[in-house]
C-alpha atoms as a PDB file:
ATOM      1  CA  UNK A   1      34.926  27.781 -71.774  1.00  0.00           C
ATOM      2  CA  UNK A   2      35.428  30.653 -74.430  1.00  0.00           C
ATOM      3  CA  UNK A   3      34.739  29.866 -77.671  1.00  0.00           C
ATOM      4  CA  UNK A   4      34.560  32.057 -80.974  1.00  0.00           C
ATOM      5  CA  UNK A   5      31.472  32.548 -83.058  1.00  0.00           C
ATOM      6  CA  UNK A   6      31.232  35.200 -85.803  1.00  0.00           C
ATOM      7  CA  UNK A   7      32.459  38.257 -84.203  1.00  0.00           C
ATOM      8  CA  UNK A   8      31.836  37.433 -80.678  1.00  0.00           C
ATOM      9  CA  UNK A   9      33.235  35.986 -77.756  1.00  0.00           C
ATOM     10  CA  UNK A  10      30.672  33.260 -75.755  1.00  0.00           C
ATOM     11  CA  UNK A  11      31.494  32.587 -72.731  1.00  0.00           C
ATOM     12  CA  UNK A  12      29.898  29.407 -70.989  1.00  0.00           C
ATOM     13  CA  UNK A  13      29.901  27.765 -67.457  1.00  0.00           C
ATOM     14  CA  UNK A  14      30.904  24.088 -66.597  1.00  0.00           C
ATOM     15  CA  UNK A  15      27.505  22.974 -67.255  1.00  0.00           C
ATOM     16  CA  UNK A  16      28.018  24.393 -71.201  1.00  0.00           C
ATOM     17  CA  UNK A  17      25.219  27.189 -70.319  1.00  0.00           C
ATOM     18  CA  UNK A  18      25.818  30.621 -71.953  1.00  0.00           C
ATOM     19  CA  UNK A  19      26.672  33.297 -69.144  1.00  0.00           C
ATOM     20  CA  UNK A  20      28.083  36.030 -71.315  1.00  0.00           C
ATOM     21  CA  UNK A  21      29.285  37.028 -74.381  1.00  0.00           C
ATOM     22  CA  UNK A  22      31.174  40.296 -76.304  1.00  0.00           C
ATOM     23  CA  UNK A  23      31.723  41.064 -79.626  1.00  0.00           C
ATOM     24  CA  UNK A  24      35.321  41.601 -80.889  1.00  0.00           C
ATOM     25  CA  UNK A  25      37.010  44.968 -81.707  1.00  0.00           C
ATOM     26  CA  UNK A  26      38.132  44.701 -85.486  1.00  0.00           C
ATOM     27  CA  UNK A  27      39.211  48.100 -85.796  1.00  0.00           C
ATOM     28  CA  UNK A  28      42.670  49.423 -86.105  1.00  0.00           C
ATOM     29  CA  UNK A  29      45.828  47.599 -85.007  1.00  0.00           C
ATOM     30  CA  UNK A  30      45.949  49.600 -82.471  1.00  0.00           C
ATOM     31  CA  UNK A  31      45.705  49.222 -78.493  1.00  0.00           C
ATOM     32  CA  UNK A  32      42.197  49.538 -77.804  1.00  0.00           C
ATOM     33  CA  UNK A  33      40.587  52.629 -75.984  1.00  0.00           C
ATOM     34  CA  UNK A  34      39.755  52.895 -71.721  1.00  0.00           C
ATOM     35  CA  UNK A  35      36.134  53.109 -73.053  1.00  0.00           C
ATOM     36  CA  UNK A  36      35.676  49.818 -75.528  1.00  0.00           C
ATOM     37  CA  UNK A  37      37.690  48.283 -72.758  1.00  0.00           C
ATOM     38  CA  UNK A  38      34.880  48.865 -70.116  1.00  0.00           C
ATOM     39  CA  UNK A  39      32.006  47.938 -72.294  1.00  0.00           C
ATOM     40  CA  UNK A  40      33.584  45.222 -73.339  1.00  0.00           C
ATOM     41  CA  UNK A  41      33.824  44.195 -69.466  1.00  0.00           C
ATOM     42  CA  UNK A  42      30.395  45.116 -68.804  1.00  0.00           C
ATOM     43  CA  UNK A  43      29.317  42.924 -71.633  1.00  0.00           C
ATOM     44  CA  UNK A  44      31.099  40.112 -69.884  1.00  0.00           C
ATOM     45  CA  UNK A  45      29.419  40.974 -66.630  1.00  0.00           C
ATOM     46  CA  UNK A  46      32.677  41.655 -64.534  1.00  0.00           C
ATOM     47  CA  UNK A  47      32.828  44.738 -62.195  1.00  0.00           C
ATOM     48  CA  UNK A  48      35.746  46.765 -63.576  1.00  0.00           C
ATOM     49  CA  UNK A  49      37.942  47.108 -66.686  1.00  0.00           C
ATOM     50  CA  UNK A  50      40.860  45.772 -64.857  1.00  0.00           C
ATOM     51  CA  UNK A  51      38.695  42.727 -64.152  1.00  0.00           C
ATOM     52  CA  UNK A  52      39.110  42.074 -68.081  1.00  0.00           C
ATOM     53  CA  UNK A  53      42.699  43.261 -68.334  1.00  0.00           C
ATOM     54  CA  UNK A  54      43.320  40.605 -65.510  1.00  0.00           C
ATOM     55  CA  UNK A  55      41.333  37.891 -67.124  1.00  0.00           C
ATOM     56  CA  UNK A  56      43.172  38.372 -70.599  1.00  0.00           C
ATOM     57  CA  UNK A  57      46.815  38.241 -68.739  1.00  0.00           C
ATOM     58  CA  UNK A  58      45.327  35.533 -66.903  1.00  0.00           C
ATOM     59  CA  UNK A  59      46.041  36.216 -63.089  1.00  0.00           C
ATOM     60  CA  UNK A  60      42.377  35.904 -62.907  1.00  0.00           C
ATOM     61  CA  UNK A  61      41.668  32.297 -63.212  1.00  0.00           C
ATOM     62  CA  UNK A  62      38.420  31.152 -64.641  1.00  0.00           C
ATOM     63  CA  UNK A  63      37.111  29.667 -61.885  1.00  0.00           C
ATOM     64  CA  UNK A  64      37.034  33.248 -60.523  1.00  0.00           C
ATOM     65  CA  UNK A  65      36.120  35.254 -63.351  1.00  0.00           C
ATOM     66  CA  UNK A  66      32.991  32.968 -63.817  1.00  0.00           C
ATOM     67  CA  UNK A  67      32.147  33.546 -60.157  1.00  0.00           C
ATOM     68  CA  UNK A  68      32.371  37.047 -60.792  1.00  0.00           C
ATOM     69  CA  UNK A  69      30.202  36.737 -64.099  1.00  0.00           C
ATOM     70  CA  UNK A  70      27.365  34.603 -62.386  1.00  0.00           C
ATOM     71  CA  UNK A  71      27.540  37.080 -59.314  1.00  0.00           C
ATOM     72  CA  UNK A  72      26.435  39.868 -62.322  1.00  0.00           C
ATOM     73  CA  UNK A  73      23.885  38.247 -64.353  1.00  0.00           C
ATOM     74  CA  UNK A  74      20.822  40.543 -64.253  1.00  0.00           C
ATOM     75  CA  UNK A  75      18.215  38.135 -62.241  1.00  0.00           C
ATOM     76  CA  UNK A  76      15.824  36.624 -65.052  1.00  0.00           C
ATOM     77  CA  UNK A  77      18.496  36.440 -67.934  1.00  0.00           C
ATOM     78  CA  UNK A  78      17.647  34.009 -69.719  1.00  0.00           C
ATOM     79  CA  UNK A  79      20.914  31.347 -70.161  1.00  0.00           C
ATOM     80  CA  UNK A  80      21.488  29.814 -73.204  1.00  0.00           C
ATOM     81  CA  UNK A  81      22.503  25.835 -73.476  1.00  0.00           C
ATOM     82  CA  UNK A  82      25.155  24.998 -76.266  1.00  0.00           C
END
C-alpha cells in the first residue's frame, strides 16, 4: 500500500508496517532528471532506476517490488506501524 502524506510517498507492507518512503518532486512540469530518478529509487530501496520506472508503469507488480524493498532494508531499520 502507497499512500500520500505531506510531500511524501509511504510505502507499507501487508502487515501495514512502513518499509519505505520518498518525497515528491514539485518542481517544474517537466520530465524529471536521470539523477532525482535514482534517488528517488534508492529512497524506495529498489536496486536500479528502471526498478522505479517499472513500478510506476506497473509491469512490476507489488508483490515484487516489496520483495525487492524488504530484500534492501539496511539490517536494524527501524519499521514503522501505521
Amino acid at each position: 500500500m502507497a499512500t500520500l502524506e505531506s510531500d511524501n510517498v509511504i510505502i507499507r507492507n501487508e502487515q501495514g508496517i512502513q518499509i519505505a518512503s520518498t518525497s515528491i518532486s514539485k518542481g517544474s512540469k517537466e520530465t524529471l532528471r536521470a539523477g532525482r530518478v535514482s534517488a528517488m529509487a534508492r529512497q524506495l530501496g529498489l536496486d536500479t532506476a528502471q526498478q522505479l520506472v517499472d513500478l510506476i508503469k506497473c509491469p512490476l507488480s507489488r508483490e515484487d517490488a516489496l520483495k525487492i524493498i524488504e530484500r534492501n532494508r539496511p539490517p536494524g531499520t527501524p519499521r514503522q506501524h501505521r
